[in-house]
N, C-alpha and C. Protein backbone atom coordinates (compact mmCIF):
# COMPACT_ATOMS: atom_id res chain seq x y z
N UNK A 1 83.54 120.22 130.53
CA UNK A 1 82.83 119.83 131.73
C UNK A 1 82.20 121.07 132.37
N UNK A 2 81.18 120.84 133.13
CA UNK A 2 80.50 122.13 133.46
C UNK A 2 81.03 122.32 135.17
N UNK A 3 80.70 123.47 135.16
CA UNK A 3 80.73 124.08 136.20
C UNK A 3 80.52 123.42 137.88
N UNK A 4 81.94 123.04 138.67
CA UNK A 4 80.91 122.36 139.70
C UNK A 4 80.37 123.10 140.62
N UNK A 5 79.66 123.24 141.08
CA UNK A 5 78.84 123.75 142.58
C UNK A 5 79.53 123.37 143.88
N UNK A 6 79.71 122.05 144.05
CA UNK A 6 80.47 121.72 144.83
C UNK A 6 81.82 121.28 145.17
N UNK A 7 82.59 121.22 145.89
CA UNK A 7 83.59 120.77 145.70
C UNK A 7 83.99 119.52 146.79
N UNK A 8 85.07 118.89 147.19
CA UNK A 8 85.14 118.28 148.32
C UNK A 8 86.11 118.64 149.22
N UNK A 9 85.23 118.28 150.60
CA UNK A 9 86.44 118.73 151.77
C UNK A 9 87.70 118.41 151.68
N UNK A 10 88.45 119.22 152.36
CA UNK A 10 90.03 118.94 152.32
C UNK A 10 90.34 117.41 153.12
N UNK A 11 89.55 117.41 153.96
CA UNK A 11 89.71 116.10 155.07
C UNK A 11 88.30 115.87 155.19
N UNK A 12 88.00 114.36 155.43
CA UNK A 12 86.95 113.31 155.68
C UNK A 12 86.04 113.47 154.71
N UNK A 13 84.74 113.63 154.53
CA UNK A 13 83.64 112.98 153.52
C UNK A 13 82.52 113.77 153.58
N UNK A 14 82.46 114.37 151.93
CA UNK A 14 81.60 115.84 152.04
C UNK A 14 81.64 116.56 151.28
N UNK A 15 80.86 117.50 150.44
CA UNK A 15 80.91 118.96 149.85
C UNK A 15 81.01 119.73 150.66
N UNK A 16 81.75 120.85 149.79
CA UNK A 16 81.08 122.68 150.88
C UNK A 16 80.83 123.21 148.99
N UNK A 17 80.08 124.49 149.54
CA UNK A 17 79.64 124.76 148.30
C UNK A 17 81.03 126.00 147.53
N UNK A 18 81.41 126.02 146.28
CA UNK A 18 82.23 126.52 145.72
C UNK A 18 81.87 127.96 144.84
N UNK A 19 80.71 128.36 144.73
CA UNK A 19 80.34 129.27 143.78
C UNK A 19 79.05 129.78 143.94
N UNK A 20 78.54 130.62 143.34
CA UNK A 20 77.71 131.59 144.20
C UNK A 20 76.48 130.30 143.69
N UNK A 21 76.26 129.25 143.07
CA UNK A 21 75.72 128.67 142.53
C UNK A 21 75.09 127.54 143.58
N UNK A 22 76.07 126.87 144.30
CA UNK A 22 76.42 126.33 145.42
C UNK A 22 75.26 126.83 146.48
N UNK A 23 76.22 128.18 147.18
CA UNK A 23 75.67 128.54 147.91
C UNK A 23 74.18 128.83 148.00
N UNK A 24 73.63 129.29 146.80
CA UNK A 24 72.38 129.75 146.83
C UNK A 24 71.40 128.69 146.47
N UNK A 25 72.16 127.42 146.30
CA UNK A 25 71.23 126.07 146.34
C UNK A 25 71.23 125.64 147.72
N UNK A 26 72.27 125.89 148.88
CA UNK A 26 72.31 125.78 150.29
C UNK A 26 70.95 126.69 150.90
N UNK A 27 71.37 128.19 150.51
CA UNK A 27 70.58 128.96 151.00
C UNK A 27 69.05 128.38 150.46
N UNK A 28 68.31 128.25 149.96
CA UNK A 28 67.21 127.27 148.99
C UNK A 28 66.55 126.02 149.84
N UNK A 29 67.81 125.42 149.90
CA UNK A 29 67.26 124.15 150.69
C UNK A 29 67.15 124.53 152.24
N UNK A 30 67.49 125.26 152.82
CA UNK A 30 67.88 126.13 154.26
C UNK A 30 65.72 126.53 154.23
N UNK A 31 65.91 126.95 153.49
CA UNK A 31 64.69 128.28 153.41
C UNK A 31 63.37 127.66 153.43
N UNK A 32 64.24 126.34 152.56
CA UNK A 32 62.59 125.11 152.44
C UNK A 32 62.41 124.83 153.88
N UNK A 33 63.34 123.78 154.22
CA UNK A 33 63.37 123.38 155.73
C UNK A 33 62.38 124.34 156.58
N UNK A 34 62.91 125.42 156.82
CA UNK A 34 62.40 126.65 157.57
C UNK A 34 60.62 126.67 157.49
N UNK A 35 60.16 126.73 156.06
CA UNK A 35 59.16 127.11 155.50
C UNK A 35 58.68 126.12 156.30
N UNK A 36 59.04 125.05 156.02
CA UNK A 36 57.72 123.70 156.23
C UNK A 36 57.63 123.32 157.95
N UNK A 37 58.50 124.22 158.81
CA UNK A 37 58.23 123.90 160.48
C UNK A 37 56.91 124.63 160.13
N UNK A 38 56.61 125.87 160.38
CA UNK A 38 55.38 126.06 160.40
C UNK A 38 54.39 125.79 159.77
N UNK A 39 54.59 125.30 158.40
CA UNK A 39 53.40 124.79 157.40
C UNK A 39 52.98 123.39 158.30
N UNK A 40 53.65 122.44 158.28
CA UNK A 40 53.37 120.98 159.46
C UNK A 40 52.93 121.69 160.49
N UNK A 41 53.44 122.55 161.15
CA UNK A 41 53.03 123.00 162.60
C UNK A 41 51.59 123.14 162.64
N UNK A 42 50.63 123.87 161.15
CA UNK A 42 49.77 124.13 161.77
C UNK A 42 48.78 122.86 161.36
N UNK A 43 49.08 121.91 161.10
CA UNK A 43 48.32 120.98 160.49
C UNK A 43 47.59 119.96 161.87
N UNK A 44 46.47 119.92 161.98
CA UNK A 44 45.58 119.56 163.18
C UNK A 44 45.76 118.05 163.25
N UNK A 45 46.66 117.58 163.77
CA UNK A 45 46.88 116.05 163.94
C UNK A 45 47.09 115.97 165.25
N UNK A 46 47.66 114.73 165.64
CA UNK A 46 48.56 114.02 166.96
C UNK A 46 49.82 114.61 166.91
N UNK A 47 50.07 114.98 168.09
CA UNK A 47 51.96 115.57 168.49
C UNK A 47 52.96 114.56 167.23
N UNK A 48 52.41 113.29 167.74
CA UNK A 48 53.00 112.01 166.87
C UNK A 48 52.98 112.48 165.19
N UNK A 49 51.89 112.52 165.08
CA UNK A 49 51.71 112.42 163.13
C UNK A 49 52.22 113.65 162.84
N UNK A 50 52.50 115.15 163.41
CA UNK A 50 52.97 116.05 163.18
C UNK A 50 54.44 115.92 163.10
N UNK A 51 55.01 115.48 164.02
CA UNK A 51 56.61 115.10 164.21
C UNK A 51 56.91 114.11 163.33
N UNK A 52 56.09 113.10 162.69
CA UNK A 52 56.34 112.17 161.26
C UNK A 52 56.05 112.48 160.44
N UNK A 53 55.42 113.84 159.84
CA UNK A 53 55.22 114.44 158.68
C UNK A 53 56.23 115.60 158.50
N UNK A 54 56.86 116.19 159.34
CA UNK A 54 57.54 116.98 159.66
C UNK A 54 59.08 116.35 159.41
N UNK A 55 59.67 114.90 160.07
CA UNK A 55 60.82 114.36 159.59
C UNK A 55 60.29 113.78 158.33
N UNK A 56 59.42 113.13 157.35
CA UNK A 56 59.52 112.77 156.40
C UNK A 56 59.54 113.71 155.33
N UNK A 57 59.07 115.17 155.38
CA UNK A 57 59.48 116.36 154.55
C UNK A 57 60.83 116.35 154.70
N UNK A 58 61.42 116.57 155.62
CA UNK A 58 62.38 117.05 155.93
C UNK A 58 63.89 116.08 155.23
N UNK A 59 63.36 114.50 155.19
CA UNK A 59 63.78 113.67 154.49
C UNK A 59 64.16 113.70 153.21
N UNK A 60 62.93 114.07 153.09
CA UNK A 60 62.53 114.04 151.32
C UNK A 60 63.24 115.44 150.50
N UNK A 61 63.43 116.86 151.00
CA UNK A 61 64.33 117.63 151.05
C UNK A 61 65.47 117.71 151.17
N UNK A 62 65.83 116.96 151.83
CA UNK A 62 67.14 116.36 152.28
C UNK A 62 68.31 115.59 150.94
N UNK A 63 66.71 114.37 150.42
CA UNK A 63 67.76 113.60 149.62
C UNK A 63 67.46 114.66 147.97
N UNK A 64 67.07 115.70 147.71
CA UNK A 64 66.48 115.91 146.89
C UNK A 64 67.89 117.34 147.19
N UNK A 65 68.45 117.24 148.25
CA UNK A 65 69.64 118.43 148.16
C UNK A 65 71.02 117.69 147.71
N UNK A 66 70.93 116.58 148.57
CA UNK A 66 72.01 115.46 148.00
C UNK A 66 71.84 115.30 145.95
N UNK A 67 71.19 114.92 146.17
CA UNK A 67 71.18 114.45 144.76
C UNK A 67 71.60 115.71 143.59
N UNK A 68 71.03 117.21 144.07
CA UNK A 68 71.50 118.23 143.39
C UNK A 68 73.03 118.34 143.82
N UNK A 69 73.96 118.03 145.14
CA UNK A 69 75.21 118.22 145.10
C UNK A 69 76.03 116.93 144.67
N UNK A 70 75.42 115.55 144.49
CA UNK A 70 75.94 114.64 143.47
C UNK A 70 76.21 114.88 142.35
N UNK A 71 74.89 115.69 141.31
CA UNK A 71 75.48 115.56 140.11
C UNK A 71 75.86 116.88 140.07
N UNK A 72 76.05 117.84 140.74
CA UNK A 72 76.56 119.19 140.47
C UNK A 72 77.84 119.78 141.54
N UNK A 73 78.31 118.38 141.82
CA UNK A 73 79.63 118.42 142.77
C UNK A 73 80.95 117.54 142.51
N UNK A 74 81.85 117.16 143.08
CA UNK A 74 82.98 116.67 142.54
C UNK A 74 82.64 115.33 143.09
N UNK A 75 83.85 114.21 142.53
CA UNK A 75 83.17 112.73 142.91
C UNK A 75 83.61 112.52 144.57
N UNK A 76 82.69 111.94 144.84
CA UNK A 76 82.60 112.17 146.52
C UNK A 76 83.81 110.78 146.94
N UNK A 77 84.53 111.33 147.46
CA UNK A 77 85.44 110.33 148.09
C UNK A 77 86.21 110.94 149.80
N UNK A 78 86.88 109.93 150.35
CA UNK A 78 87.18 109.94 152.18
C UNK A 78 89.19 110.40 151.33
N UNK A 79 88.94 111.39 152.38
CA UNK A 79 90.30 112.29 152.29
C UNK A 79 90.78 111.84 153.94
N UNK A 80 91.90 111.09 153.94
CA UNK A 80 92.17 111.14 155.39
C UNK A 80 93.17 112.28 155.71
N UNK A 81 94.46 112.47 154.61
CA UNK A 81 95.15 113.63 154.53
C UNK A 81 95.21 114.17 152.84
N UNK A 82 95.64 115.19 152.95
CA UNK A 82 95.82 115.88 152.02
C UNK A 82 97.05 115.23 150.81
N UNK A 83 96.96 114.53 149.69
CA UNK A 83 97.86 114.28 148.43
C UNK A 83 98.77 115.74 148.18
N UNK A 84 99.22 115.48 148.31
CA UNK A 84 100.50 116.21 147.85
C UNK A 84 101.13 115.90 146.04
């Protein structure tokens, strides 16, 4: 089995990242986000169409980070306490 990136929280429902592999797919998706306030920002629309092009990037980045810590993370399940 390969390598996971992610792992799951000790308690409730979630990755954190496990390996420098992880992290630097966090740092990545962090950097996109960042990039695209000002790329939308300067785009000559309505306050409106700027703020809906701006959450639908941001969306679309979003599920496109999920989906890299689905298949490159552990199977996602709700930890209420810790198995012993």
């Amino acid at each position: 089995m390969a390598k996971q990136w992610f792992r799951n929280k000790t308690y409730g429902f979630g990755w954190y990242p496990s390996c420098w592999q992880g992290w630097a797919a966090l740092a990545v998706y962090l950097l996109v986000v960042f990039i695209t306030m000002p790329i939308v920002a300067s785009i000559t629309a309505t306050e409106s169409m700027v703020a809906l092009i701006f959450a639908t990037a941001v969306f679309i980045e979003t599920a496109i980070f999920l989906f890299i810590t689905y298949k490159k993370g552990d199977k996602l399940e709700w930890k209420l306490w810790q198995k012993k």
